[in-house]
C-alpha atoms as a PDB file:
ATOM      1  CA  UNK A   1       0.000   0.000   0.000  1.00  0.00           C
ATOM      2  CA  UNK A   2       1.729   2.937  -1.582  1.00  0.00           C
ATOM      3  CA  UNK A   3      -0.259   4.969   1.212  1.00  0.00           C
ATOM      4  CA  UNK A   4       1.461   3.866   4.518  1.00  0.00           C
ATOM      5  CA  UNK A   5       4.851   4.925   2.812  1.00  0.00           C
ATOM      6  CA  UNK A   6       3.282   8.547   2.131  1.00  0.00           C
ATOM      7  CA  UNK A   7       2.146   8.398   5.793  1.00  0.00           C
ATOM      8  CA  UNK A   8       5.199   7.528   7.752  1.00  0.00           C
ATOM      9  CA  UNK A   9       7.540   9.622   5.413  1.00  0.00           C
ATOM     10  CA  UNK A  10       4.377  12.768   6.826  1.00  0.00           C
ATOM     11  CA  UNK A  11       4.895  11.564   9.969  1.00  0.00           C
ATOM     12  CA  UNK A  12       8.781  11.377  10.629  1.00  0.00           C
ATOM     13  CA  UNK A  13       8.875  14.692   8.603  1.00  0.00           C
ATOM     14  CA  UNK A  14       6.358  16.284  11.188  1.00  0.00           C
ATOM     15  CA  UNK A  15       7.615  14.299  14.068  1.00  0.00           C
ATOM     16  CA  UNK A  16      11.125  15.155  13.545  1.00  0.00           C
ATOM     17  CA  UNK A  17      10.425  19.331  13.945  1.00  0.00           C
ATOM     18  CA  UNK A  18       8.312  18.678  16.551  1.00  0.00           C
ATOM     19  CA  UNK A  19      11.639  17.250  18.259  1.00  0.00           C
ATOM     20  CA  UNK A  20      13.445  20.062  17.187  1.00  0.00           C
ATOM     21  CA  UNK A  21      10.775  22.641  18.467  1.00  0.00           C
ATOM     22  CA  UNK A  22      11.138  20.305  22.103  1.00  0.00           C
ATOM     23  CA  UNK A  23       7.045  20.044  21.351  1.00  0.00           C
ATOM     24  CA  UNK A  24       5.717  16.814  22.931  1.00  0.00           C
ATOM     25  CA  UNK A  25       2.563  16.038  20.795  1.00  0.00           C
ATOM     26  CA  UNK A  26       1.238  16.661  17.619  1.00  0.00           C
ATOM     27  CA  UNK A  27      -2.393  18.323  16.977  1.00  0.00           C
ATOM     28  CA  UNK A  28      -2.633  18.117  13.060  1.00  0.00           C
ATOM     29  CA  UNK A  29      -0.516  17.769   9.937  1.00  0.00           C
ATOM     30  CA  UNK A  30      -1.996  19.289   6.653  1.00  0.00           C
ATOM     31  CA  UNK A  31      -1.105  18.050   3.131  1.00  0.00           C
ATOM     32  CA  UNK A  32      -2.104  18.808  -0.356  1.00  0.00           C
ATOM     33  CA  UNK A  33      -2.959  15.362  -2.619  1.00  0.00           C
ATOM     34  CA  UNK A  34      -3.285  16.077  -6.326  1.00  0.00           C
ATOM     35  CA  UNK A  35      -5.824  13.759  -8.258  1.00  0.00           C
ATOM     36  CA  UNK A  36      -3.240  12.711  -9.864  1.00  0.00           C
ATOM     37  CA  UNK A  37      -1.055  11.399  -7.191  1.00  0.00           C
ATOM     38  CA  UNK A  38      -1.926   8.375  -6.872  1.00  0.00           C
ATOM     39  CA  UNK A  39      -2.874   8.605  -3.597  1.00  0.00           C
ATOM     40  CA  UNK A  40      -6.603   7.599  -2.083  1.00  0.00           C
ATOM     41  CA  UNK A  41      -7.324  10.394   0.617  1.00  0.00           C
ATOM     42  CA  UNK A  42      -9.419   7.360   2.688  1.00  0.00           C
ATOM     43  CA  UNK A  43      -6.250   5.181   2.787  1.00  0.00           C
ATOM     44  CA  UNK A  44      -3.592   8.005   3.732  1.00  0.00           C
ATOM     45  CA  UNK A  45      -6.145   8.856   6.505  1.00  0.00           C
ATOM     46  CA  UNK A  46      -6.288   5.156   7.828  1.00  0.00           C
ATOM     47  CA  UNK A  47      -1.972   5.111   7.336  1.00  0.00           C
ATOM     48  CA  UNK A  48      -2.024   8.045   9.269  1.00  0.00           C
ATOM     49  CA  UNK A  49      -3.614   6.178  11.644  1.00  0.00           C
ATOM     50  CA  UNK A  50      -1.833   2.761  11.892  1.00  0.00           C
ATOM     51  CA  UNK A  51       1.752   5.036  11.510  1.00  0.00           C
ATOM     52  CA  UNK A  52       1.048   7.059  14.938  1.00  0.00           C
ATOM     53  CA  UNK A  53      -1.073   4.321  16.746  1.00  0.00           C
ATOM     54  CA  UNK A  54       0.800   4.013  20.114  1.00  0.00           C
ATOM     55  CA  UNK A  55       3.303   7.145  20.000  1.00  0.00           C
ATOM     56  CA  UNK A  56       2.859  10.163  21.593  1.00  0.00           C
ATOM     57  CA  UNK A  57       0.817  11.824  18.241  1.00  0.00           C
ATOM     58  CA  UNK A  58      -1.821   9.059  18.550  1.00  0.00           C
ATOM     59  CA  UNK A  59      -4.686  11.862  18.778  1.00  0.00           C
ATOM     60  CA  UNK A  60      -2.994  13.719  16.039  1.00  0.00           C
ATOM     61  CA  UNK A  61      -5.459  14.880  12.544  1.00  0.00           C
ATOM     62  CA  UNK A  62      -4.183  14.340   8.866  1.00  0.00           C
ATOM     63  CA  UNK A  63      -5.824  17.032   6.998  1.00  0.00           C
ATOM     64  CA  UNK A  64      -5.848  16.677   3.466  1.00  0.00           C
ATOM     65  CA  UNK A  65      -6.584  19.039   0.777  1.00  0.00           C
ATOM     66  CA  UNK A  66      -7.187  18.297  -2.302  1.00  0.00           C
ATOM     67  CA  UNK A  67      -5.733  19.100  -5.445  1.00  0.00           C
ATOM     68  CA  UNK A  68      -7.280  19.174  -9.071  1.00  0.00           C
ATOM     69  CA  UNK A  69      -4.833  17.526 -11.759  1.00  0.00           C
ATOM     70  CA  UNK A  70      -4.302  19.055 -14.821  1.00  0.00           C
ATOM     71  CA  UNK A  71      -2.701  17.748 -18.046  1.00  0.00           C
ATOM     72  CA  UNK A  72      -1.864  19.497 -21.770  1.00  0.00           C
ATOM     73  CA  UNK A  73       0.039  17.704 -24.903  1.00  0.00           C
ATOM     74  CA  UNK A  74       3.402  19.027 -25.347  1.00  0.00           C
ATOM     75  CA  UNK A  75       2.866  18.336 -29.282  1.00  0.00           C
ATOM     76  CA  UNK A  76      -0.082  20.668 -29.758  1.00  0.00           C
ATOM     77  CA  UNK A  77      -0.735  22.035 -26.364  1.00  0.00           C
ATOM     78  CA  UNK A  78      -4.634  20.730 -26.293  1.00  0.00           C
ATOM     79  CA  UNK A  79      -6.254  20.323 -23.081  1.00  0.00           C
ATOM     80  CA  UNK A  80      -8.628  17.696 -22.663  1.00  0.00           C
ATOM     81  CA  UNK A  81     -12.007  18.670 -23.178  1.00  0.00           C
ATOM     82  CA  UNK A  82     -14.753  19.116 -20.222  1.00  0.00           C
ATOM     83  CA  UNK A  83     -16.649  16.475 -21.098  1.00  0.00           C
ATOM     84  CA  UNK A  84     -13.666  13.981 -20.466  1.00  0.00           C
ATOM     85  CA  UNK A  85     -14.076  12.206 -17.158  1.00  0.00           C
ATOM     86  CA  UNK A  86     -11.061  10.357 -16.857  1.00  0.00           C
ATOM     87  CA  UNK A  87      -7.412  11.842 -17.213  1.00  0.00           C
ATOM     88  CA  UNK A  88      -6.127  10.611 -20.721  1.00  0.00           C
ATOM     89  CA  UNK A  89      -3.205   8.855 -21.592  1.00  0.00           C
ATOM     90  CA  UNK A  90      -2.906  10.163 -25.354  1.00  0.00           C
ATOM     91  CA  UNK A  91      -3.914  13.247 -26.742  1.00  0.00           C
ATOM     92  CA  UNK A  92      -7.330  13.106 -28.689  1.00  0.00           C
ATOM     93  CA  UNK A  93      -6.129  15.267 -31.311  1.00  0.00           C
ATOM     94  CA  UNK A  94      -2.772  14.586 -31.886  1.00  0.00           C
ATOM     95  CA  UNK A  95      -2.071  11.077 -30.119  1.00  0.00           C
ATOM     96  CA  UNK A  96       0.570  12.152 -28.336  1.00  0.00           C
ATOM     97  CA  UNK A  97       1.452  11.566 -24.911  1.00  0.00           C
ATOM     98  CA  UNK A  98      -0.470  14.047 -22.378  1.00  0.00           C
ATOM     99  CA  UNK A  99       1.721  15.849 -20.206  1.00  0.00           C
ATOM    100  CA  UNK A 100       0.928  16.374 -16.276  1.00  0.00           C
ATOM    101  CA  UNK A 101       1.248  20.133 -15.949  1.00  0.00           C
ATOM    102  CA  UNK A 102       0.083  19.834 -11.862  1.00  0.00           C
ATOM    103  CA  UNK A 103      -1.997  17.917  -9.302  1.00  0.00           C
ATOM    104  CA  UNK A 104       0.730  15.166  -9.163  1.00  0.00           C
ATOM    105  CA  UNK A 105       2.505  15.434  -6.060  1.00  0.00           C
ATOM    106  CA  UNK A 106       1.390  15.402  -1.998  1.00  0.00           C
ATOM    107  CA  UNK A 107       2.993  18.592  -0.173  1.00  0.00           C
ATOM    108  CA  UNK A 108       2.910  18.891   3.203  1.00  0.00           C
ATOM    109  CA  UNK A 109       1.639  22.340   3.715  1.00  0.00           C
ATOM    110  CA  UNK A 110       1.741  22.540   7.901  1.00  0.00           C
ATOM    111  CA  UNK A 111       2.477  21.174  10.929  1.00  0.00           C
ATOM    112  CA  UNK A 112       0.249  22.323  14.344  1.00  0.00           C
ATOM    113  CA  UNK A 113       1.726  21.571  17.207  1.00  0.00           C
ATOM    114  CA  UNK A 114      -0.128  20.591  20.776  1.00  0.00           C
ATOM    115  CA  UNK A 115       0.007  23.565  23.180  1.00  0.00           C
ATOM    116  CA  UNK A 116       1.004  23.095  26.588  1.00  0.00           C
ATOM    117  CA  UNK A 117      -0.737  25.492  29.415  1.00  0.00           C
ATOM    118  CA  UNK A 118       1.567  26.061  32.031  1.00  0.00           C
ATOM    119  CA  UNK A 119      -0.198  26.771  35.660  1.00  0.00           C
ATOM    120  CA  UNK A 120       1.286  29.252  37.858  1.00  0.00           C
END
């Protein structure tokens, strides 16, 4: 599952400044998934899940945002057309290989950190 590799590389990213900040838990981490990622939101959520399950960031959120994907031909810089559902492989006018312009990657766009209240 291509997803719990996405999740832990999130979480040691995340977990890793919250050592560096001396923070203790986690609240949420937020990430941008592009349609074309090939990443299901569902499954990174459930990752997210089975990657901090017993650690300190147990009761941390995953936020995701998502990300439309969008594709041109290099050849003769058509777009598909808004009737296609499904991201294609070939151009329809040309037949040449469609280009991803964006909506490919996951970026992880912040890290919230628990806050501790200190009583005088």
């Amino acid at each position: 599952m291509y997803e719990l590799s996405v999740a832990q590389e999130l979480y040691t990213v995340a977990r890793a400044r919250a050592d560096e900040m001396e923070v203790r838990e986690l609240e949420s981490v937020r990430v941008a998934v592009g349609e074309l990622a090939g990443v299901t939101p569902d499954l990174l959520r459930s990752a997210w899940r089975f990657v901090t399950a017993e650690s300190a960031d147990e009761n941390s959120r995953l936020d995701i945002d998502l990300r439309s994907g969008r594709q041109i031909c290099p050849q003769c810089g058509a777009l598909p057309g808004p009737d296609v559902i499904a991201y294609p492989a070939h151009c329809e006018r040309c037949k040449c290989h469609m280009r991803v312009e964006s909506g490919d990657r996951v970026e992880l766009l912040e890290i919230r950190f628990q806050q501790e209240l200190a009583l005088a």
